[in-house]
PDB file of N, CA and C in Angstrom:
ATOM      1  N   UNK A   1     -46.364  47.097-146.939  1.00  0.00           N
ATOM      2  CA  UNK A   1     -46.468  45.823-146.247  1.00  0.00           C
ATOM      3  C   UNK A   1     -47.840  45.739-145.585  1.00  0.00           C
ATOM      4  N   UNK A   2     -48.665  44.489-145.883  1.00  0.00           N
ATOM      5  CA  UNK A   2     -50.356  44.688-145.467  1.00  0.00           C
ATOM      6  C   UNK A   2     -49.664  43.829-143.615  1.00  0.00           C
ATOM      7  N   UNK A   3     -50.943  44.365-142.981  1.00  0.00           N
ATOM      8  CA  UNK A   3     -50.989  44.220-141.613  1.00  0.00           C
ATOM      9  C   UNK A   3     -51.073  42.301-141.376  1.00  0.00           C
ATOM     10  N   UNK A   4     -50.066  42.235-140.428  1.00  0.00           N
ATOM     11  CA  UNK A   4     -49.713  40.897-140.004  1.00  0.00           C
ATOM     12  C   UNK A   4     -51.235  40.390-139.746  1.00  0.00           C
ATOM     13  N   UNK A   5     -51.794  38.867-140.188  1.00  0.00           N
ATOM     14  CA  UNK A   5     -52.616  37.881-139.412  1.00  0.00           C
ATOM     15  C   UNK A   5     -52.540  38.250-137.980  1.00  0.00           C
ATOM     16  N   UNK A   6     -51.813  37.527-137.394  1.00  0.00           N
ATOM     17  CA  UNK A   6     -51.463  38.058-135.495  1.00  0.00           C
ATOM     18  C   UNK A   6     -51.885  38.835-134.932  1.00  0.00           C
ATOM     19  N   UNK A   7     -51.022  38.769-133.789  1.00  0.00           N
ATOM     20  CA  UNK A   7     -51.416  39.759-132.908  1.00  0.00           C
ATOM     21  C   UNK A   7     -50.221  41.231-133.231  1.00  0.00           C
ATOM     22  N   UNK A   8     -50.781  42.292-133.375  1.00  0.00           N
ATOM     23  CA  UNK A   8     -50.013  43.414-133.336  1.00  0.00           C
ATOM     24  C   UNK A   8     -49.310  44.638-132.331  1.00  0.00           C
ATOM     25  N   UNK A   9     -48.002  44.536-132.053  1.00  0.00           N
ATOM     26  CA  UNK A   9     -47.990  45.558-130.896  1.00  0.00           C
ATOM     27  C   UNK A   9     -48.709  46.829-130.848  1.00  0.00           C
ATOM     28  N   UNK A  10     -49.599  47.201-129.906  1.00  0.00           N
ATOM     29  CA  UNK A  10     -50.223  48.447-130.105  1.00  0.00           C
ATOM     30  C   UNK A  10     -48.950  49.603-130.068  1.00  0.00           C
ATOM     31  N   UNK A  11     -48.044  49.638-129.455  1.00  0.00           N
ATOM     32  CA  UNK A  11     -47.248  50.177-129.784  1.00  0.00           C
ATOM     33  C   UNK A  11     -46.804  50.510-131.348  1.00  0.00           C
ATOM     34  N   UNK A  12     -46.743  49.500-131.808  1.00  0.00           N
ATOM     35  CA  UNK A  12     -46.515  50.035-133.323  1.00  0.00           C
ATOM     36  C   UNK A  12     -47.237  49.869-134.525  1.00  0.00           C
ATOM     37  N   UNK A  13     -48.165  50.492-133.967  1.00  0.00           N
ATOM     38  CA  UNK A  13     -49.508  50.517-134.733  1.00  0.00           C
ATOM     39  C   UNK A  13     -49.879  51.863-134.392  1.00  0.00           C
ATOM     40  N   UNK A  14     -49.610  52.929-135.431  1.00  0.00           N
ATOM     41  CA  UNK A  14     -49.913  54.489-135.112  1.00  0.00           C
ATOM     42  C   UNK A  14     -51.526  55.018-135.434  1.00  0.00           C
ATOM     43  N   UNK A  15     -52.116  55.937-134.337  1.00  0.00           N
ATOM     44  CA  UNK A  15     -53.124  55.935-134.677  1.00  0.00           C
ATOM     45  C   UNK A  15     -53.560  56.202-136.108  1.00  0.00           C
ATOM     46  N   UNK A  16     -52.930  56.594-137.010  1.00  0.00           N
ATOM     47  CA  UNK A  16     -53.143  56.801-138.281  1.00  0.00           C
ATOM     48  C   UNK A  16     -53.022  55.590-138.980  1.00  0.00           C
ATOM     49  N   UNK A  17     -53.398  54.680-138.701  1.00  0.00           N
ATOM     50  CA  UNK A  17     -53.087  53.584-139.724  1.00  0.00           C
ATOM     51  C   UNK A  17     -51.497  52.992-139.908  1.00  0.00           C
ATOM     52  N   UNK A  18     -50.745  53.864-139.674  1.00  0.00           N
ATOM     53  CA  UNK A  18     -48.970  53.217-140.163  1.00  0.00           C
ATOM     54  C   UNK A  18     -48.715  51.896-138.817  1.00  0.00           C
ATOM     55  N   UNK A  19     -48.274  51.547-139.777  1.00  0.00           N
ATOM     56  CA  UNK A  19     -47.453  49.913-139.321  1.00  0.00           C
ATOM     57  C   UNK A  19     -46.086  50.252-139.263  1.00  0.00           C
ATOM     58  N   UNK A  20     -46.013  51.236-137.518  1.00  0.00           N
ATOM     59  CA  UNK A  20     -43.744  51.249-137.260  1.00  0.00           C
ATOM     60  C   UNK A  20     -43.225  50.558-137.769  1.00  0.00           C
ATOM     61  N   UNK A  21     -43.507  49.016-138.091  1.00  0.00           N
ATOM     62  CA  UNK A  21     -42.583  48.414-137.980  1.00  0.00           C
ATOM     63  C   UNK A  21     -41.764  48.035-139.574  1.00  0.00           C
ATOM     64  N   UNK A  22     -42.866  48.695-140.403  1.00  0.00           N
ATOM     65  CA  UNK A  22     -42.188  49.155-141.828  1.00  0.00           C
ATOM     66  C   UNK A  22     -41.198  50.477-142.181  1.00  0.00           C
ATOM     67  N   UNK A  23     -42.024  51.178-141.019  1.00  0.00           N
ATOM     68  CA  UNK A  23     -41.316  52.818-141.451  1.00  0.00           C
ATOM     69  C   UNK A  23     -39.710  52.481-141.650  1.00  0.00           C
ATOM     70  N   UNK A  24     -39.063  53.648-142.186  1.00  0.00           N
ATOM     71  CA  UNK A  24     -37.656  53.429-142.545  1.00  0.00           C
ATOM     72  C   UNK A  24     -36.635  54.152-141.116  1.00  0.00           C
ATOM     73  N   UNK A  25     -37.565  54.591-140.439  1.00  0.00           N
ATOM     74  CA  UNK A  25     -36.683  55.347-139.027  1.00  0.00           C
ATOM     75  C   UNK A  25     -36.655  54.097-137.933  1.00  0.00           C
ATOM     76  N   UNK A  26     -37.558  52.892-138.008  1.00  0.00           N
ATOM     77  CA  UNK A  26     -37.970  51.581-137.490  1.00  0.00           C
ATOM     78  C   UNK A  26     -36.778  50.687-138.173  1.00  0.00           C
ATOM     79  N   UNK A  27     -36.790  50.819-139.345  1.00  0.00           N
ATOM     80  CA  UNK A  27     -36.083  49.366-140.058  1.00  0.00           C
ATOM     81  C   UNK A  27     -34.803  49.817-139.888  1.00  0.00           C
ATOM     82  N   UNK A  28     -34.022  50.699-140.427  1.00  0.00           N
ATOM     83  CA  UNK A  28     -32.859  51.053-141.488  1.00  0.00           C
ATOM     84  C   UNK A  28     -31.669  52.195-140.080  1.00  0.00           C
ATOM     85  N   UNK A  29     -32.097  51.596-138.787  1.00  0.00           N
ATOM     86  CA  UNK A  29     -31.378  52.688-137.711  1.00  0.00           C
ATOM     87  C   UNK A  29     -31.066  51.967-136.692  1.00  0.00           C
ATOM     88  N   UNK A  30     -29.571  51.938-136.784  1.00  0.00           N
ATOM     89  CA  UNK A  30     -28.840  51.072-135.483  1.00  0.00           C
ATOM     90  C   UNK A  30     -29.709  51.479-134.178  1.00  0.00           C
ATOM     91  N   UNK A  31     -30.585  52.361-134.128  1.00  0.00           N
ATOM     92  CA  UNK A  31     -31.209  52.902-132.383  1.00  0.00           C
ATOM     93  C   UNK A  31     -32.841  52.643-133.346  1.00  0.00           C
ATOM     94  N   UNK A  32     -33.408  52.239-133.352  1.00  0.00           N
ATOM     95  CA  UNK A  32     -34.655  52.136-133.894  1.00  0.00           C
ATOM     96  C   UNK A  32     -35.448  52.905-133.165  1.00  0.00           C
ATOM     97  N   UNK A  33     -36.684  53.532-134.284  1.00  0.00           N
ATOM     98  CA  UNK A  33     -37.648  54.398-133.779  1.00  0.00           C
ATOM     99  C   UNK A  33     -38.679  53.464-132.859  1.00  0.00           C
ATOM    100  N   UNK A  34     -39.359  53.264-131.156  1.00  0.00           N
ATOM    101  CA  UNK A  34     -39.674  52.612-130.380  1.00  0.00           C
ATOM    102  C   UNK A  34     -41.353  52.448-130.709  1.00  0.00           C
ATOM    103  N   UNK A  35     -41.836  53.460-131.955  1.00  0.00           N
ATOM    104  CA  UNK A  35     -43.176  53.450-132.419  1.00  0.00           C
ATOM    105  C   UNK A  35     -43.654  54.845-132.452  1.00  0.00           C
ATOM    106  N   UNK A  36     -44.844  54.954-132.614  1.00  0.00           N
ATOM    107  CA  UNK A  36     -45.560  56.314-132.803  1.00  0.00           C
ATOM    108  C   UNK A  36     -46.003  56.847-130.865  1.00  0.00           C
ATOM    109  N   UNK A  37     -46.312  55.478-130.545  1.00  0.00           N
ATOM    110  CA  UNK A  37     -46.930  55.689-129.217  1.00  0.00           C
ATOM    111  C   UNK A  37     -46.125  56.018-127.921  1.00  0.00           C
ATOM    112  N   UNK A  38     -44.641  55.612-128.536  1.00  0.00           N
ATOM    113  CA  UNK A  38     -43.534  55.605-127.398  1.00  0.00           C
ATOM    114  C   UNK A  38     -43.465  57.273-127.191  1.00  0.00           C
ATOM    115  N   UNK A  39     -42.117  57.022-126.307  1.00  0.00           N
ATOM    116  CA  UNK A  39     -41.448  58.516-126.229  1.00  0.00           C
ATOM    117  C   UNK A  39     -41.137  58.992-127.809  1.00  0.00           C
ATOM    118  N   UNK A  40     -40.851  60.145-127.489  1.00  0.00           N
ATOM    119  CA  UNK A  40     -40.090  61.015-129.122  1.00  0.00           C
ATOM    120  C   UNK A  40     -38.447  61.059-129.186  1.00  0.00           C
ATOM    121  N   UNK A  41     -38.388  60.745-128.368  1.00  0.00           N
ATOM    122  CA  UNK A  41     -36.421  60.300-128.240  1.00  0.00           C
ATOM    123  C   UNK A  41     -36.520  59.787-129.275  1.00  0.00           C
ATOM    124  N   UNK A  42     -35.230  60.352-130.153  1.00  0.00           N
ATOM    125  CA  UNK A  42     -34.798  59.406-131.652  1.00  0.00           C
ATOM    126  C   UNK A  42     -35.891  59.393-132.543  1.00  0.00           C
ATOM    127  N   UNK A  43     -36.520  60.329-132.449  1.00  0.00           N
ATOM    128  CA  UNK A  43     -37.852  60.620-133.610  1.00  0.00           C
ATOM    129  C   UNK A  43     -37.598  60.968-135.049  1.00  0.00           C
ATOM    130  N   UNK A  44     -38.248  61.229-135.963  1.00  0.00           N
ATOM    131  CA  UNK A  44     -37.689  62.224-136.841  1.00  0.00           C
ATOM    132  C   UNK A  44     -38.606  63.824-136.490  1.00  0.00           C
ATOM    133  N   UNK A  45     -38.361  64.585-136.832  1.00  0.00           N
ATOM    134  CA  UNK A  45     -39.252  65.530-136.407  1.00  0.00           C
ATOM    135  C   UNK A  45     -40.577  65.593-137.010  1.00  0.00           C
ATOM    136  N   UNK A  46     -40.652  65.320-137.766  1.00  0.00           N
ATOM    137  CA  UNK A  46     -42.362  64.928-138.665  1.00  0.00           C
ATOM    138  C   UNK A  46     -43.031  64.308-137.594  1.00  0.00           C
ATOM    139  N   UNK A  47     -42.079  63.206-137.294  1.00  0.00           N
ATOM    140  CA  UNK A  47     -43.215  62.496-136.061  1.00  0.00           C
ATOM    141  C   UNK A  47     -43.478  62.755-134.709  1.00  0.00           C
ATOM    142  N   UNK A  48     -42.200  63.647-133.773  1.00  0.00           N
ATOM    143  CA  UNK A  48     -42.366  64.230-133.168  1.00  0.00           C
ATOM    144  C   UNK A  48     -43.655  65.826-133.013  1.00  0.00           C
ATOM    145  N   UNK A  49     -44.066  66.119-134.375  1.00  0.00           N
ATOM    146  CA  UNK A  49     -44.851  67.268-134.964  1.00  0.00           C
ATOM    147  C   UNK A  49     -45.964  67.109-134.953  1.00  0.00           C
ATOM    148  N   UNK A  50     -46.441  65.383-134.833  1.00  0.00           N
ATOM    149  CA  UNK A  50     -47.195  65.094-135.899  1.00  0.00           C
ATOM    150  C   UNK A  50     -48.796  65.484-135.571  1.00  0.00           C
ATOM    151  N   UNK A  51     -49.493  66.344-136.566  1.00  0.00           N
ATOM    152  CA  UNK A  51     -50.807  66.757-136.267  1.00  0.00           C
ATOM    153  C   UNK A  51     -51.980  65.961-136.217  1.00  0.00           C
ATOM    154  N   UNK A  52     -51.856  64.627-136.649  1.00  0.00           N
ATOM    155  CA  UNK A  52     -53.138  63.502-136.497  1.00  0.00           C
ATOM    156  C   UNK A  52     -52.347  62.836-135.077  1.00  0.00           C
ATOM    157  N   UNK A  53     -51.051  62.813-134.532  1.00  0.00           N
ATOM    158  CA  UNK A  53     -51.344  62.294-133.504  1.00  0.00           C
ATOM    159  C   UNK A  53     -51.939  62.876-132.292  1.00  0.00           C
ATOM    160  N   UNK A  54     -51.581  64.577-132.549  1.00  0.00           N
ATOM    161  CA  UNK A  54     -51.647  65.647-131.938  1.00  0.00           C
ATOM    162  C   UNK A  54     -53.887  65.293-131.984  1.00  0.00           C
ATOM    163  N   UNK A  55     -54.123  65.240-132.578  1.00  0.00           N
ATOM    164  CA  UNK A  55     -55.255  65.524-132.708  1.00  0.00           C
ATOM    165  C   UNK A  55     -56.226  64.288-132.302  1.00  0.00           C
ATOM    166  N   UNK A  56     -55.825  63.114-132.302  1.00  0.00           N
ATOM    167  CA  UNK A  56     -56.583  61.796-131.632  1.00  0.00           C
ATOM    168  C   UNK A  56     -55.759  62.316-129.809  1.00  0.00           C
ATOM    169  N   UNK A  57     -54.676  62.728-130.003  1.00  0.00           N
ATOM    170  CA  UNK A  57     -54.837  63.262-128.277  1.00  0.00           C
ATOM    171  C   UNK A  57     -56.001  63.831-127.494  1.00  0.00           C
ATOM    172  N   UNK A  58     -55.948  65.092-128.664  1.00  0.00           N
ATOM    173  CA  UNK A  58     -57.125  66.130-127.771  1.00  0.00           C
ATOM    174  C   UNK A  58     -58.431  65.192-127.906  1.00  0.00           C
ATOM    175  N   UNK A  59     -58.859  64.599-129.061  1.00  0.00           N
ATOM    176  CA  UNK A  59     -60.143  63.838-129.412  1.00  0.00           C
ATOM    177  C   UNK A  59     -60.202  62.497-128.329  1.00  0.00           C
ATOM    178  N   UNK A  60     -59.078  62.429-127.596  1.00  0.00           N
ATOM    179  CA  UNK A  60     -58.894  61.338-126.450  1.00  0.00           C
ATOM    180  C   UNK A  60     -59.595  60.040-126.985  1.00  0.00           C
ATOM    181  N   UNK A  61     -59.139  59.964-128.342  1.00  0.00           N
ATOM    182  CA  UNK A  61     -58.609  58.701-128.727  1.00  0.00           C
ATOM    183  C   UNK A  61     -58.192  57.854-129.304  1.00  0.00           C
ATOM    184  N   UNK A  62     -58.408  56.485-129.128  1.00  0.00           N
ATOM    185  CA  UNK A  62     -57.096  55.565-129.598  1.00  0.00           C
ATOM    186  C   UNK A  62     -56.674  55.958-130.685  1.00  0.00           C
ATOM    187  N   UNK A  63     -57.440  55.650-132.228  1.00  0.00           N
ATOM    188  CA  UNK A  63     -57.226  55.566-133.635  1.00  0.00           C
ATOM    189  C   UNK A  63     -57.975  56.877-134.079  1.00  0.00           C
ATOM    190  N   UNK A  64     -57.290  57.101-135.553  1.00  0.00           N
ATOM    191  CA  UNK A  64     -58.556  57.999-136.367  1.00  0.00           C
ATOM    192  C   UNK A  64     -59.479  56.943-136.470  1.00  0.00           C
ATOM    193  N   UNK A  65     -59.165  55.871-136.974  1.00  0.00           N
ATOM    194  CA  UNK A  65     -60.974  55.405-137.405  1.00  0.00           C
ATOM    195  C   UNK A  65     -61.942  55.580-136.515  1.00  0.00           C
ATOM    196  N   UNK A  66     -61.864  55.716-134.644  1.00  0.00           N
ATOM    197  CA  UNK A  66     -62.567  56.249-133.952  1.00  0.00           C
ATOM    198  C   UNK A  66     -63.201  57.396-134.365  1.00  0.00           C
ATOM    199  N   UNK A  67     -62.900  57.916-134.909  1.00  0.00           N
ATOM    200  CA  UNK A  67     -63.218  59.784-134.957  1.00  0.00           C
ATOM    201  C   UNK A  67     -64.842  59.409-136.170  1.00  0.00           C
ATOM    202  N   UNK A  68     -65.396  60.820-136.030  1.00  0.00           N
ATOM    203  CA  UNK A  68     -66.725  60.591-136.664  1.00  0.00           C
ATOM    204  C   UNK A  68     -66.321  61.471-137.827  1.00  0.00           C
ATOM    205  N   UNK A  69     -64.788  61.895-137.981  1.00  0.00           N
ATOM    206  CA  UNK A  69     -64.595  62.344-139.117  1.00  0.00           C
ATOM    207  C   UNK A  69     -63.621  62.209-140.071  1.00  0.00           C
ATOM    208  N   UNK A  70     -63.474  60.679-139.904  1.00  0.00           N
ATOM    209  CA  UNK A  70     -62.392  59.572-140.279  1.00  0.00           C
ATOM    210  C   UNK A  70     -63.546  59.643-141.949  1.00  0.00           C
ATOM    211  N   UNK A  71     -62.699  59.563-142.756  1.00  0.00           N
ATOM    212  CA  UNK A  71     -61.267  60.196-143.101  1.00  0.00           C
ATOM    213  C   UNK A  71     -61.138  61.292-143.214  1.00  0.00           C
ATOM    214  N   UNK A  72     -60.529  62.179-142.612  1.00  0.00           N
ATOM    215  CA  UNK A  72     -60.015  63.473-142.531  1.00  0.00           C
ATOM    216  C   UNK A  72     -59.485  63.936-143.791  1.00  0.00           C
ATOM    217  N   UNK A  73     -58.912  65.407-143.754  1.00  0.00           N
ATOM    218  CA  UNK A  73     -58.155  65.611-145.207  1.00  0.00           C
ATOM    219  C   UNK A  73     -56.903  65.007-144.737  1.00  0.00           C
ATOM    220  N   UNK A  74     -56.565  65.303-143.181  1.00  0.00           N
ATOM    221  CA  UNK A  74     -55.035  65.070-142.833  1.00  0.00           C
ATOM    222  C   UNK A  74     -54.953  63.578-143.298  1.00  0.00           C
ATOM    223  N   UNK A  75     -55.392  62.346-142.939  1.00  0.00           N
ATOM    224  CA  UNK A  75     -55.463  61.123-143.629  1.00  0.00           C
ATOM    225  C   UNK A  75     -55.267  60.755-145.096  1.00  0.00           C
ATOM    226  N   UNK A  76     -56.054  61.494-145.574  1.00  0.00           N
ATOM    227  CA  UNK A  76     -56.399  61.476-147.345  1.00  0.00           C
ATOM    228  C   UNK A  76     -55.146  61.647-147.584  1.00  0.00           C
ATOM    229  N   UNK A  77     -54.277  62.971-147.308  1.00  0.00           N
ATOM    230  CA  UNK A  77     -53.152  63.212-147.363  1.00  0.00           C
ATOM    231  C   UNK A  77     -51.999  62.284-147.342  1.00  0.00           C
ATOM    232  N   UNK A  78     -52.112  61.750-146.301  1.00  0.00           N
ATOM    233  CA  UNK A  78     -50.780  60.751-145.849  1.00  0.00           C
ATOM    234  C   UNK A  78     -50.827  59.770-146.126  1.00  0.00           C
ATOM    235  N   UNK A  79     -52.236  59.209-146.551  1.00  0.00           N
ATOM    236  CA  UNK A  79     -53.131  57.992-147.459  1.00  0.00           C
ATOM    237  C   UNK A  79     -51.843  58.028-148.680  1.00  0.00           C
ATOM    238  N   UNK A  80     -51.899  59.106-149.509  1.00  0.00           N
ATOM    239  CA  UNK A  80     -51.062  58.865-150.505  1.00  0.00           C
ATOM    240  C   UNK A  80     -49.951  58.929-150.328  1.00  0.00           C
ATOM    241  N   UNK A  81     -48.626  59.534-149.206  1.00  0.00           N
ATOM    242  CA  UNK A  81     -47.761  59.322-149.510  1.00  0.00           C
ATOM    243  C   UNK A  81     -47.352  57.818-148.657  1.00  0.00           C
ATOM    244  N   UNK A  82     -48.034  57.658-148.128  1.00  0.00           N
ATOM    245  CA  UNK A  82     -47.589  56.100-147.491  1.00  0.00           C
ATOM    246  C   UNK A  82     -48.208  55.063-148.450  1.00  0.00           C
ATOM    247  N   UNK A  83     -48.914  54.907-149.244  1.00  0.00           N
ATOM    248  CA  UNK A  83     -48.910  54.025-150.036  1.00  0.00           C
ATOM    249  C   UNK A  83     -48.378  53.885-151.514  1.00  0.00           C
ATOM    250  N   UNK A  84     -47.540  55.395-151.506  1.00  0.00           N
ATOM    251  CA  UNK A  84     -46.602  55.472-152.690  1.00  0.00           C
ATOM    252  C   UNK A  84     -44.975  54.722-151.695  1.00  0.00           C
ATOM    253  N   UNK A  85     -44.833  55.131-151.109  1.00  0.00           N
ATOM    254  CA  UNK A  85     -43.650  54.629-150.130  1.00  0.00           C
ATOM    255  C   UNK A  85     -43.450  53.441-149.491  1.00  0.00           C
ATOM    256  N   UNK A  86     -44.784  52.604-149.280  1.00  0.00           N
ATOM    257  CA  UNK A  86     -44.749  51.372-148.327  1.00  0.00           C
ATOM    258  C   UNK A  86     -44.988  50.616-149.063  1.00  0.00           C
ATOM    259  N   UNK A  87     -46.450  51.166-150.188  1.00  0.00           N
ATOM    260  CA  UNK A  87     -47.163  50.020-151.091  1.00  0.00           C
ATOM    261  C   UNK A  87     -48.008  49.399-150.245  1.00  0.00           C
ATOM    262  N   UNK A  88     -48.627  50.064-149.365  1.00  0.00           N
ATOM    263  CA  UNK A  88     -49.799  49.878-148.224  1.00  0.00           C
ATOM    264  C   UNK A  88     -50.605  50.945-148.024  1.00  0.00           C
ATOM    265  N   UNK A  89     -51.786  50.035-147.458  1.00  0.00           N
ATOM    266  CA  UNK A  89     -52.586  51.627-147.428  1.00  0.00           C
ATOM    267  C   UNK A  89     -52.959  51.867-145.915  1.00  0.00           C
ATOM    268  N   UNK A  90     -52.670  52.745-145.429  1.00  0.00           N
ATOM    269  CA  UNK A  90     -53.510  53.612-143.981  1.00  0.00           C
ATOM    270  C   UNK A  90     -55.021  52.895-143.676  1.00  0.00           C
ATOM    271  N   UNK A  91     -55.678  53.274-144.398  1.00  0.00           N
ATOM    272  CA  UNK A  91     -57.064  52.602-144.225  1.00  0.00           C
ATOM    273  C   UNK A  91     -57.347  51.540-143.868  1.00  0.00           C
ATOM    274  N   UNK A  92     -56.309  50.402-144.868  1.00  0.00           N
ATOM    275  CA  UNK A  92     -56.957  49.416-144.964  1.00  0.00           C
ATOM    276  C   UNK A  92     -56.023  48.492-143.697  1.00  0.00           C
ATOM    277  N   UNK A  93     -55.380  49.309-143.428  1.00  0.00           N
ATOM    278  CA  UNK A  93     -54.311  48.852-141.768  1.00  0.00           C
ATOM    279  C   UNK A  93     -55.390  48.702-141.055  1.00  0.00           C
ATOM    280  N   UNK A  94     -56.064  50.128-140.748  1.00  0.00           N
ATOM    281  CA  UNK A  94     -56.878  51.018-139.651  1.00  0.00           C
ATOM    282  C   UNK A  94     -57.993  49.865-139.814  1.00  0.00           C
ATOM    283  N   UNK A  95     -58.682  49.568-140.777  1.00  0.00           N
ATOM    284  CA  UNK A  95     -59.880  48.733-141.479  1.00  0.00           C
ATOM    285  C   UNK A  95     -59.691  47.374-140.503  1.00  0.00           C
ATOM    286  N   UNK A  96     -58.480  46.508-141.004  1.00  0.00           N
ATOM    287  CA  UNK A  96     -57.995  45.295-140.474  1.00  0.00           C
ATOM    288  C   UNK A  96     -57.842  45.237-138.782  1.00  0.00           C
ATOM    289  N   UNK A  97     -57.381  46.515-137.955  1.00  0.00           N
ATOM    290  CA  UNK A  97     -57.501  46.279-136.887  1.00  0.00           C
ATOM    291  C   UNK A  97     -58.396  46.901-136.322  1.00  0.00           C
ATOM    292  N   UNK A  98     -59.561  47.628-137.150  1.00  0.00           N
ATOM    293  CA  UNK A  98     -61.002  47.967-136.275  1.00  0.00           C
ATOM    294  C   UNK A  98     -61.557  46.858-136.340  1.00  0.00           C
ATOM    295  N   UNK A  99     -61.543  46.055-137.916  1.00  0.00           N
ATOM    296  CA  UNK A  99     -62.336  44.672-137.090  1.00  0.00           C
ATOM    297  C   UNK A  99     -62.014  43.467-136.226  1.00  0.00           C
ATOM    298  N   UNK A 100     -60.755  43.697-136.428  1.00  0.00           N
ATOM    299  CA  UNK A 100     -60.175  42.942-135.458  1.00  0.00           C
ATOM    300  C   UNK A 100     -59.950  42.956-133.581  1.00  0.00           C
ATOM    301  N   UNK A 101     -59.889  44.306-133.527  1.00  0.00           N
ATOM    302  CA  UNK A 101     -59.542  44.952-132.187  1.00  0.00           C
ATOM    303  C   UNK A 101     -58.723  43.825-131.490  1.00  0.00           C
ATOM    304  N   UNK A 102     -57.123  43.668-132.064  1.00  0.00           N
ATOM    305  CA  UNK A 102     -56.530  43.307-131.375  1.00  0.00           C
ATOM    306  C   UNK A 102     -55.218  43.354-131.690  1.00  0.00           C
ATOM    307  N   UNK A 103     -54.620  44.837-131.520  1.00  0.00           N
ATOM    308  CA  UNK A 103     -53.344  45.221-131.595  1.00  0.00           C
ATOM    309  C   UNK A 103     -53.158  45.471-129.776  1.00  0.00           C
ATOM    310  N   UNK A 104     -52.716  44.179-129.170  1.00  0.00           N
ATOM    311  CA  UNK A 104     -52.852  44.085-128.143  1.00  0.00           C
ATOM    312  C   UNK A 104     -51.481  43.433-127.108  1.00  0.00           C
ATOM    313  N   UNK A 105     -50.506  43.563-127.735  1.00  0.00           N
ATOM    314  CA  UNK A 105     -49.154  42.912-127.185  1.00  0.00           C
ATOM    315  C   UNK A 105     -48.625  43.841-126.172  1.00  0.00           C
TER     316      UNK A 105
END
């Protein structure tokens, strides 16, 4: 699913490019997952784990596309299985709201 025109909750907009509000722990769960940015209550453990969020922490900040070493391998990686799974791409999420800068709800 390509990134809404609008305005986007930063909440569910993970620094890696994913759009929560496609994931299947978001759509398909009477308790829905609250985003990447929320608490980890009701997570799956992948995302509770997760090493690119772990890592824009320590790098203190917002997105990978911030980073001066965007795209990472960890990206490249998840590049493909989220756009075999969503039929979207990471990048071109990340792309749409760097020029935009306004995942701001």
């Amino acid at each position: 699913m390509k990134m809404s025109k609008g305005l986007i909750d930063k909440m569910m907009f993970a620094p890696c490019g994913m759009n929560c509000l496609v994931c299947y722990k978001h759509c398909y769960h009477k308790k829905p997952c609250a985003g990447c940015l929320n608490s980890d209550r009701g997570k799956p453990e992948h995302c509770r784990t997760c090493k690119i969020k772990d890592c824009v922490k320590t790098k203190e900040l917002s997105y990978c596309f911030e980073c001066s070493d965007y795209p990472c391998r960890l990206i490249k990686s998840l590049e493909k299985s989220y756009s075999i799974r969503y039929q979207a791409s990471l990048m071109e999420n990340s792309e749409f709201v760097r020029r935009i800068r306004r995942p701001v709800l």
